[in-house]
PDB file of N, CA and C in Angstrom:
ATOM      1  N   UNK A   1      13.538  58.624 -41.401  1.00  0.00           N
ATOM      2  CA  UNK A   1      12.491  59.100 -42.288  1.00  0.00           C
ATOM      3  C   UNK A   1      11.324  59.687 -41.494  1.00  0.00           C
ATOM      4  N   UNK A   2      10.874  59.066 -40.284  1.00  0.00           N
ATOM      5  CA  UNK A   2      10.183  59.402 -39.738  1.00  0.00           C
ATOM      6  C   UNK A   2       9.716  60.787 -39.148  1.00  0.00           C
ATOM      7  N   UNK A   3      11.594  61.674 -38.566  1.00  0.00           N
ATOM      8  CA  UNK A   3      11.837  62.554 -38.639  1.00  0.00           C
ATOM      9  C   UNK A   3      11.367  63.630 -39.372  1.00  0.00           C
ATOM     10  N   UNK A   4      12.206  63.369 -40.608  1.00  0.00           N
ATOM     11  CA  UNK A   4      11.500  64.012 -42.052  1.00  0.00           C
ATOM     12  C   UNK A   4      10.137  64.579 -41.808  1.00  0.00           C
ATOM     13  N   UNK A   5       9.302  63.232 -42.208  1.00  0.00           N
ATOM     14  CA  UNK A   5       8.016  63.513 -42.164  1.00  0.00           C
ATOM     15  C   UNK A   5       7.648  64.329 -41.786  1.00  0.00           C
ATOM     16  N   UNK A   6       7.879  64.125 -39.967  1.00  0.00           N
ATOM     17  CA  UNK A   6       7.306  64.989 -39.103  1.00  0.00           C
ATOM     18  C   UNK A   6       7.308  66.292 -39.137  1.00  0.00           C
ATOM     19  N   UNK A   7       8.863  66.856 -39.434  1.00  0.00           N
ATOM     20  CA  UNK A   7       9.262  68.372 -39.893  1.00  0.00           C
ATOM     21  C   UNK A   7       8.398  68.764 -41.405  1.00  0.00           C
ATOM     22  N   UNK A   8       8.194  68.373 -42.293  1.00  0.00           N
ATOM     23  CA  UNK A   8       7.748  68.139 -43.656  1.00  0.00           C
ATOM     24  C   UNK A   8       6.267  68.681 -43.357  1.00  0.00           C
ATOM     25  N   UNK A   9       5.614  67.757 -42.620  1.00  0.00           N
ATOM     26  CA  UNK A   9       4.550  67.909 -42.542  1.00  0.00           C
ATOM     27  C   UNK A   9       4.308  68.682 -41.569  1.00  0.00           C
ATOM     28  N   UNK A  10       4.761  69.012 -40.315  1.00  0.00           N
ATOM     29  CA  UNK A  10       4.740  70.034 -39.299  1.00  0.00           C
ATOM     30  C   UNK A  10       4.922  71.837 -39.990  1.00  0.00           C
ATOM     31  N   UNK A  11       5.963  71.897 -41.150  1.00  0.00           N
ATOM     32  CA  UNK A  11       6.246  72.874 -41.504  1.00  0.00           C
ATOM     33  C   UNK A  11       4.583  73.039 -42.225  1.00  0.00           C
ATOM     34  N   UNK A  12       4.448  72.359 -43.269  1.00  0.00           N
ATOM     35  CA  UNK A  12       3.259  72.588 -44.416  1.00  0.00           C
ATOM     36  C   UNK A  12       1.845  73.133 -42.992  1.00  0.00           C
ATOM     37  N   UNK A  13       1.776  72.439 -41.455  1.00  0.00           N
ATOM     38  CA  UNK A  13       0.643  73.061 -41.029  1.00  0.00           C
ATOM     39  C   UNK A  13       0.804  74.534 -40.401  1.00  0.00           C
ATOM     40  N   UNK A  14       2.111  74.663 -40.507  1.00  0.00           N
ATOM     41  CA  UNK A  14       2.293  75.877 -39.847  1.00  0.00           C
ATOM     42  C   UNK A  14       2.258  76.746 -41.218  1.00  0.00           C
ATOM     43  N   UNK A  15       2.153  76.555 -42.407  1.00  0.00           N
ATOM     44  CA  UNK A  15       2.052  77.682 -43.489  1.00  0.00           C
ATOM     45  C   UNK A  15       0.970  77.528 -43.323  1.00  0.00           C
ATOM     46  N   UNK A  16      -0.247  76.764 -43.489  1.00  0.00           N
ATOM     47  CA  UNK A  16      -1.636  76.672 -43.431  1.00  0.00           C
ATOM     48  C   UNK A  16      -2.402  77.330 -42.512  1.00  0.00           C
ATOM     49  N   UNK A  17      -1.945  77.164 -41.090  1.00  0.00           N
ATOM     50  CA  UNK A  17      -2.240  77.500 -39.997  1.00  0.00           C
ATOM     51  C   UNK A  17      -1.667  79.370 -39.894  1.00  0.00           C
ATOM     52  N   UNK A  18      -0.408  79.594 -40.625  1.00  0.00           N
ATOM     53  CA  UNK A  18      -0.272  81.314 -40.367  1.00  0.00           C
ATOM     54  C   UNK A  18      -1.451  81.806 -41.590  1.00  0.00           C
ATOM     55  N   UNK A  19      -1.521  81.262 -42.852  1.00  0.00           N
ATOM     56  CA  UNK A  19      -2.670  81.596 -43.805  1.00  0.00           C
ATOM     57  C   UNK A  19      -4.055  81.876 -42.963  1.00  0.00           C
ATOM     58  N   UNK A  20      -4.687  80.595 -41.696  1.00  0.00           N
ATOM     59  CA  UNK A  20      -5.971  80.907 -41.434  1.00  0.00           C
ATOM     60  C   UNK A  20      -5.883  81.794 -40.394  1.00  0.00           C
ATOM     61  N   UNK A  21      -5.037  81.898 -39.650  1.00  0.00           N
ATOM     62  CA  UNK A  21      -4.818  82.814 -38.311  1.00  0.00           C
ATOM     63  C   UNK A  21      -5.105  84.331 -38.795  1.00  0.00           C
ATOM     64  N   UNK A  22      -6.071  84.754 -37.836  1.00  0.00           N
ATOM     65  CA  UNK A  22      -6.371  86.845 -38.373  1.00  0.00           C
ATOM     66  C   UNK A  22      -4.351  87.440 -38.300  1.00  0.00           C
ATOM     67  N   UNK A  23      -4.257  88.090 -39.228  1.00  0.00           N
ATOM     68  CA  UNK A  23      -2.950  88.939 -39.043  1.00  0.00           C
ATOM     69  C   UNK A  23      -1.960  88.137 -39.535  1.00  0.00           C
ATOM     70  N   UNK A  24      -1.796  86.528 -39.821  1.00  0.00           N
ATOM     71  CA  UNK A  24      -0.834  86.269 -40.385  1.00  0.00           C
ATOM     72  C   UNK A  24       0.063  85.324 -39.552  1.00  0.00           C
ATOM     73  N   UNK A  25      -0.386  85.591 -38.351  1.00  0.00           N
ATOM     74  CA  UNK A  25       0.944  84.854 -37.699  1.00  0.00           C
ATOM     75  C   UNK A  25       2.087  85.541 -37.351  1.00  0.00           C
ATOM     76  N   UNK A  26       3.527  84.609 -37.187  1.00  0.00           N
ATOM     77  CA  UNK A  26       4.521  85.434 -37.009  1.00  0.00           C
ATOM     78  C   UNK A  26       5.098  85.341 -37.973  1.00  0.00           C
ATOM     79  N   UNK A  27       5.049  85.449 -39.410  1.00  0.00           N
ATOM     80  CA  UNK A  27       5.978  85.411 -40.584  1.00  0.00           C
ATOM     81  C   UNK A  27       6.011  83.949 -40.959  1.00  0.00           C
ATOM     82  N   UNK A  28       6.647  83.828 -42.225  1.00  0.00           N
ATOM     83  CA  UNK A  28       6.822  82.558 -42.823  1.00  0.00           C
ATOM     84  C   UNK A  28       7.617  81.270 -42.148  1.00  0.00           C
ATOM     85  N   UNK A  29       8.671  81.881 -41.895  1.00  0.00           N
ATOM     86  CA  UNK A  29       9.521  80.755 -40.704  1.00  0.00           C
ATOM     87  C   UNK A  29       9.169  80.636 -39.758  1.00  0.00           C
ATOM     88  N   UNK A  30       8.672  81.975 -39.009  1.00  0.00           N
ATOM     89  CA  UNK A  30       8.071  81.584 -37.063  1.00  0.00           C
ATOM     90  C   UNK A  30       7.176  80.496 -37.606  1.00  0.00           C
ATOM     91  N   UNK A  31       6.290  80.519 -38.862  1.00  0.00           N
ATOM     92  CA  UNK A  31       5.084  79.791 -38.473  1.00  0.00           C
ATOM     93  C   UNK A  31       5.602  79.000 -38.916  1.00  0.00           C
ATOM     94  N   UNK A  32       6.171  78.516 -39.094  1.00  0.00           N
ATOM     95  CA  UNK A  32       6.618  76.634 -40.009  1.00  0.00           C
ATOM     96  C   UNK A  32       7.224  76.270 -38.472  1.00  0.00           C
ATOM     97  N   UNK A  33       8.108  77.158 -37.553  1.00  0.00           N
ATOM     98  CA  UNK A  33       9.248  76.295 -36.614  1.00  0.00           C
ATOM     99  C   UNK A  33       7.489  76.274 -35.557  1.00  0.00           C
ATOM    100  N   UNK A  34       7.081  76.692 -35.271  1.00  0.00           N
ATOM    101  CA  UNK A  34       5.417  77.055 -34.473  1.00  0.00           C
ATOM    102  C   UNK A  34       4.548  75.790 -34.826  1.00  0.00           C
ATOM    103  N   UNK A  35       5.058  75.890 -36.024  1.00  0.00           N
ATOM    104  CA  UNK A  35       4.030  74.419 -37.003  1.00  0.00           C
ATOM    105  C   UNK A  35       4.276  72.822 -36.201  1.00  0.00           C
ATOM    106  N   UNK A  36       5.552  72.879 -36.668  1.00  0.00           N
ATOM    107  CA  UNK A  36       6.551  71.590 -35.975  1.00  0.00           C
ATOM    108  C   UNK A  36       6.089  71.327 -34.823  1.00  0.00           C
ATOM    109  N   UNK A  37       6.342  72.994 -34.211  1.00  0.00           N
ATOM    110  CA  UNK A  37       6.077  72.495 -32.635  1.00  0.00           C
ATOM    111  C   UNK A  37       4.206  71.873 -32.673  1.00  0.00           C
ATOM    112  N   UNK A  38       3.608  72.639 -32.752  1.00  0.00           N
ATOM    113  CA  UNK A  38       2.232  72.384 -33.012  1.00  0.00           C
ATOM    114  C   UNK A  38       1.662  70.787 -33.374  1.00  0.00           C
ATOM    115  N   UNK A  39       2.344  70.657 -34.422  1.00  0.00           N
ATOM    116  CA  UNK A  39       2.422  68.981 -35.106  1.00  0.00           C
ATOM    117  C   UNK A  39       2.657  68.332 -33.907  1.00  0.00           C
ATOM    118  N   UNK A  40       3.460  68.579 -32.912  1.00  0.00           N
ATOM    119  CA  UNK A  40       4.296  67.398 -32.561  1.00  0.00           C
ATOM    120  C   UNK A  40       3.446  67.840 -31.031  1.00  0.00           C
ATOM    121  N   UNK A  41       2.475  68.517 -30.939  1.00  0.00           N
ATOM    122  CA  UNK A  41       1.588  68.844 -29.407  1.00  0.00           C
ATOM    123  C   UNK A  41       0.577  68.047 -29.800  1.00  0.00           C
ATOM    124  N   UNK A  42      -0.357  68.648 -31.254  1.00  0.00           N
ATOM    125  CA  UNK A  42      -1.274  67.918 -31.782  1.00  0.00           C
ATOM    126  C   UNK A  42      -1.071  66.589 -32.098  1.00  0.00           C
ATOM    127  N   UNK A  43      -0.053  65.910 -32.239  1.00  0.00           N
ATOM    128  CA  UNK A  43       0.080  64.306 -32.145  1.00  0.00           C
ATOM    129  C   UNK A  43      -0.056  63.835 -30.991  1.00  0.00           C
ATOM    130  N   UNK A  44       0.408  64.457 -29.911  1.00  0.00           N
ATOM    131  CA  UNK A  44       0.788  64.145 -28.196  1.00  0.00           C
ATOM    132  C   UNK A  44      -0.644  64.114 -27.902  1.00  0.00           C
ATOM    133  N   UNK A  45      -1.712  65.190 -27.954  1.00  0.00           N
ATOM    134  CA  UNK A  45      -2.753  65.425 -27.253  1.00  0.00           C
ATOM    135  C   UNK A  45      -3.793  64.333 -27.859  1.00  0.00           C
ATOM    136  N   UNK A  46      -3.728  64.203 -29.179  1.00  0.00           N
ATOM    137  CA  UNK A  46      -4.790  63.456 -29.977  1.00  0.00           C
ATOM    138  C   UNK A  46      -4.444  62.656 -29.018  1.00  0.00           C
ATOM    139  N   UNK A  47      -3.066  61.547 -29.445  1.00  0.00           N
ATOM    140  CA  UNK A  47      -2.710  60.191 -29.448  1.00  0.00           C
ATOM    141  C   UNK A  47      -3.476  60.055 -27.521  1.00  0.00           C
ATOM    142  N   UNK A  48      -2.785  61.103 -26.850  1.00  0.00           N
ATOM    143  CA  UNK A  48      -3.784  61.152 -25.241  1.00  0.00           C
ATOM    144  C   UNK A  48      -5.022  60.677 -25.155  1.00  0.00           C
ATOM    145  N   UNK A  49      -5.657  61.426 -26.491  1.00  0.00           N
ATOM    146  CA  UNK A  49      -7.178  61.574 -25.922  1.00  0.00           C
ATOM    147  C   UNK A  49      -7.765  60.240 -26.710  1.00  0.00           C
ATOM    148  N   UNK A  50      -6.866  59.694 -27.330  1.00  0.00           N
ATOM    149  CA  UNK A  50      -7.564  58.722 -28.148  1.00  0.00           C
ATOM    150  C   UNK A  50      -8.164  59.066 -29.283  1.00  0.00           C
ATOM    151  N   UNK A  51      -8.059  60.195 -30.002  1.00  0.00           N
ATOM    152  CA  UNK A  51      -8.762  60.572 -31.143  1.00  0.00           C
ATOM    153  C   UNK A  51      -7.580  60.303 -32.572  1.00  0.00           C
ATOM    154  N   UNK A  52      -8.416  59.732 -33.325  1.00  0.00           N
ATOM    155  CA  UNK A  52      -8.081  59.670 -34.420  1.00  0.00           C
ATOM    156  C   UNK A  52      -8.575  60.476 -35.953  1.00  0.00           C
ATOM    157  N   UNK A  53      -8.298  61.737 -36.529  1.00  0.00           N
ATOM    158  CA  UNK A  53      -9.182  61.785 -37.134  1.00  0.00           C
ATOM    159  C   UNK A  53      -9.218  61.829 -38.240  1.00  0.00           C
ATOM    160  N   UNK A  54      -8.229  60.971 -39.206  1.00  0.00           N
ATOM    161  CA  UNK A  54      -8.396  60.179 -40.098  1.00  0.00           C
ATOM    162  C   UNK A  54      -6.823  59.441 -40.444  1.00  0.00           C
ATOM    163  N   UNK A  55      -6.623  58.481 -41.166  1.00  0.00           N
ATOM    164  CA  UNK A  55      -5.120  57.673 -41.289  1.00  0.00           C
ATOM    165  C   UNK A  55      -4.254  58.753 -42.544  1.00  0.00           C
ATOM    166  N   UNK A  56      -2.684  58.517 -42.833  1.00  0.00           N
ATOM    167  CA  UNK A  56      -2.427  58.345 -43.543  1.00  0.00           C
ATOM    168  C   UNK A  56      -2.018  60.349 -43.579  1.00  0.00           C
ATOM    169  N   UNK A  57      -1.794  60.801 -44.407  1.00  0.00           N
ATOM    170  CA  UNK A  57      -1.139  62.363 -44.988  1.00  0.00           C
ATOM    171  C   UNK A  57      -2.170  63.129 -44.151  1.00  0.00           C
ATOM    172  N   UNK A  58      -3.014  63.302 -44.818  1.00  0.00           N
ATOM    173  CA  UNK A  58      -4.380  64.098 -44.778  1.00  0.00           C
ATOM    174  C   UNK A  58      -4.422  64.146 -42.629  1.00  0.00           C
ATOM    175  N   UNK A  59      -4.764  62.947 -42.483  1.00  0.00           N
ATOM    176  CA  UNK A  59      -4.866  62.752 -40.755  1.00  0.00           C
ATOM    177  C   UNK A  59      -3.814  63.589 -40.191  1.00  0.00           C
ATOM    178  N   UNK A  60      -2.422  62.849 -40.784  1.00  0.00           N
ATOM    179  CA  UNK A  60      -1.520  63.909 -40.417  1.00  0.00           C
ATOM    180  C   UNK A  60      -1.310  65.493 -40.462  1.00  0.00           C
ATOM    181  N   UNK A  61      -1.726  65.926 -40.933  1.00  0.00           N
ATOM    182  CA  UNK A  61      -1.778  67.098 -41.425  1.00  0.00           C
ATOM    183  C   UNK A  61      -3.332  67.926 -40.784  1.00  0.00           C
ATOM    184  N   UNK A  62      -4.159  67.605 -40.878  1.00  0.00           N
ATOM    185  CA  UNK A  62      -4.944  67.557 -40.113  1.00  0.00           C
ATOM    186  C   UNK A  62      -4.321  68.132 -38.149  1.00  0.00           C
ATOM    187  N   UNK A  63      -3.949  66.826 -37.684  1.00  0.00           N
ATOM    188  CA  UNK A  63      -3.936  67.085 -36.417  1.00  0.00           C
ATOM    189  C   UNK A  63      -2.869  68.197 -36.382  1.00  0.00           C
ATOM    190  N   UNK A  64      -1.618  68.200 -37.483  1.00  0.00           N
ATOM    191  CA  UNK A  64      -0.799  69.431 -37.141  1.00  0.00           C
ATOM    192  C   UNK A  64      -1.362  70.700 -37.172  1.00  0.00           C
ATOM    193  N   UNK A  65      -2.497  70.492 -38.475  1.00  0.00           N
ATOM    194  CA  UNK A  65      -2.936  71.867 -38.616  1.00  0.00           C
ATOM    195  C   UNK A  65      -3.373  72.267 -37.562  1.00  0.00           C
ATOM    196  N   UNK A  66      -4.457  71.818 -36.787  1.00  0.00           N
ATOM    197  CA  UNK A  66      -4.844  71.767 -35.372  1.00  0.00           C
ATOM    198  C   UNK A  66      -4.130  71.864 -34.387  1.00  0.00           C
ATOM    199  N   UNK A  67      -2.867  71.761 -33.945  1.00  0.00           N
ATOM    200  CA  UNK A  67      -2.006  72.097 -32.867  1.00  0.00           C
ATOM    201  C   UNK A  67      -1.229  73.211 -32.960  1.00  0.00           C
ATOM    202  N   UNK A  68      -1.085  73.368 -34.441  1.00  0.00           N
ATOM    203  CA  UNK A  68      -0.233  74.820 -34.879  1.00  0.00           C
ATOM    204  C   UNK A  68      -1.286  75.962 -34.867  1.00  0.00           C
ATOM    205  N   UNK A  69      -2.345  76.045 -34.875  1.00  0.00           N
ATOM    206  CA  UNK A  69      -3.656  77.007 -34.955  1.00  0.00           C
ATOM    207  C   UNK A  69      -3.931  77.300 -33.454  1.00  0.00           C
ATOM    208  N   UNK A  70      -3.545  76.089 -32.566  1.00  0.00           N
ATOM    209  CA  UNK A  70      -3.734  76.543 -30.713  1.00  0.00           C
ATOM    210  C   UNK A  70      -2.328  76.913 -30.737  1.00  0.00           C
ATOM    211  N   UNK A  71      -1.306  76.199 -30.907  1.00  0.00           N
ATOM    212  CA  UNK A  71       0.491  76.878 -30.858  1.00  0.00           C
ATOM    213  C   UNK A  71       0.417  78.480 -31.534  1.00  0.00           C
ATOM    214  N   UNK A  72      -0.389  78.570 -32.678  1.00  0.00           N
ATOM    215  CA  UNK A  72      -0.119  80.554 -32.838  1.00  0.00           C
ATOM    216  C   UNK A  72      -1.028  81.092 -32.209  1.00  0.00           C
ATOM    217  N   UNK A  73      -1.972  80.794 -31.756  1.00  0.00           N
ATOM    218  CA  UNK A  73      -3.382  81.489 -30.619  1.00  0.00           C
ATOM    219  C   UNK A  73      -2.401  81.926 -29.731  1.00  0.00           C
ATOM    220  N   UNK A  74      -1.891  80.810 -28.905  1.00  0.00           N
ATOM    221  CA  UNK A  74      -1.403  81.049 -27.611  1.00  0.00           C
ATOM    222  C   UNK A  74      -0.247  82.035 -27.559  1.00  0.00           C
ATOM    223  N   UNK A  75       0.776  81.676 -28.736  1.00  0.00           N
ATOM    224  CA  UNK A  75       1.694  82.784 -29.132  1.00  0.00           C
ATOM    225  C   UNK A  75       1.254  84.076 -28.808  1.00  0.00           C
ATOM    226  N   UNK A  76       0.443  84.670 -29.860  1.00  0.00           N
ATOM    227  CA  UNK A  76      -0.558  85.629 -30.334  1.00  0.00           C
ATOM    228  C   UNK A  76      -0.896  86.218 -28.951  1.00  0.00           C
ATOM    229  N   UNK A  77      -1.284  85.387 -27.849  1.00  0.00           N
ATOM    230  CA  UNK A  77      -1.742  86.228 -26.705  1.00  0.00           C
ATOM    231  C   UNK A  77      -0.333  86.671 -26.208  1.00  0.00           C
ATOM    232  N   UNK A  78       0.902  86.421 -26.057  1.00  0.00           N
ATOM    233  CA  UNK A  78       1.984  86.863 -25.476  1.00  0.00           C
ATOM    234  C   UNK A  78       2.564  87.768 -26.349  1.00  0.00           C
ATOM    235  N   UNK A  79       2.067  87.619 -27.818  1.00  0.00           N
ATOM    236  CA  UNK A  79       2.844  89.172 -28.923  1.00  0.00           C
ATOM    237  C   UNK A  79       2.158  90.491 -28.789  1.00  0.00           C
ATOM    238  N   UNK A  80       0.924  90.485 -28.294  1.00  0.00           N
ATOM    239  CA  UNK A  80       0.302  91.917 -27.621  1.00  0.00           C
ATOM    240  C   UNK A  80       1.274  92.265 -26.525  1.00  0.00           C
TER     241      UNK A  80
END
């Protein structure tokens, strides 16, 4: 289940995250598989730094949105 989640909720920050990004992102799927990845950097780096920034869906979603928004930045500089 845990799995799940993670993809579930990794996908939903990568639609969020291609919505706030200028230009869109890379399409609907790059940004969901971008998302995942993102989710699962933004869990790594928080859980590193010790930051928590809030429990439960929302937290989650949160830190993905946040790792998928630096995961399409960084993209973004290698699609020029």
């Amino acid at each position: 289940m845990s799995l799940l989640y993670t993809i579930l909720i990794g996908a939903l920050a990568g639609f969020l995250a291609g919505k706030l990004m200028k230009g869109g992102g890379f399409g609907f799927l790059m940004n969901m598989v971008l998302g995942i990845i993102g989710g699962a950097v933004g869990g790594w780096l928080f859980g590193t730094l010790g930051i928590s920034l809030m429990d439960g869906i929302v937290g989650d979603l949160l830190t993905g949105l946040i790792g998928a928004v630096v995961i399409l930045f960084i993209a973004g500089l290698f699609k020029k």
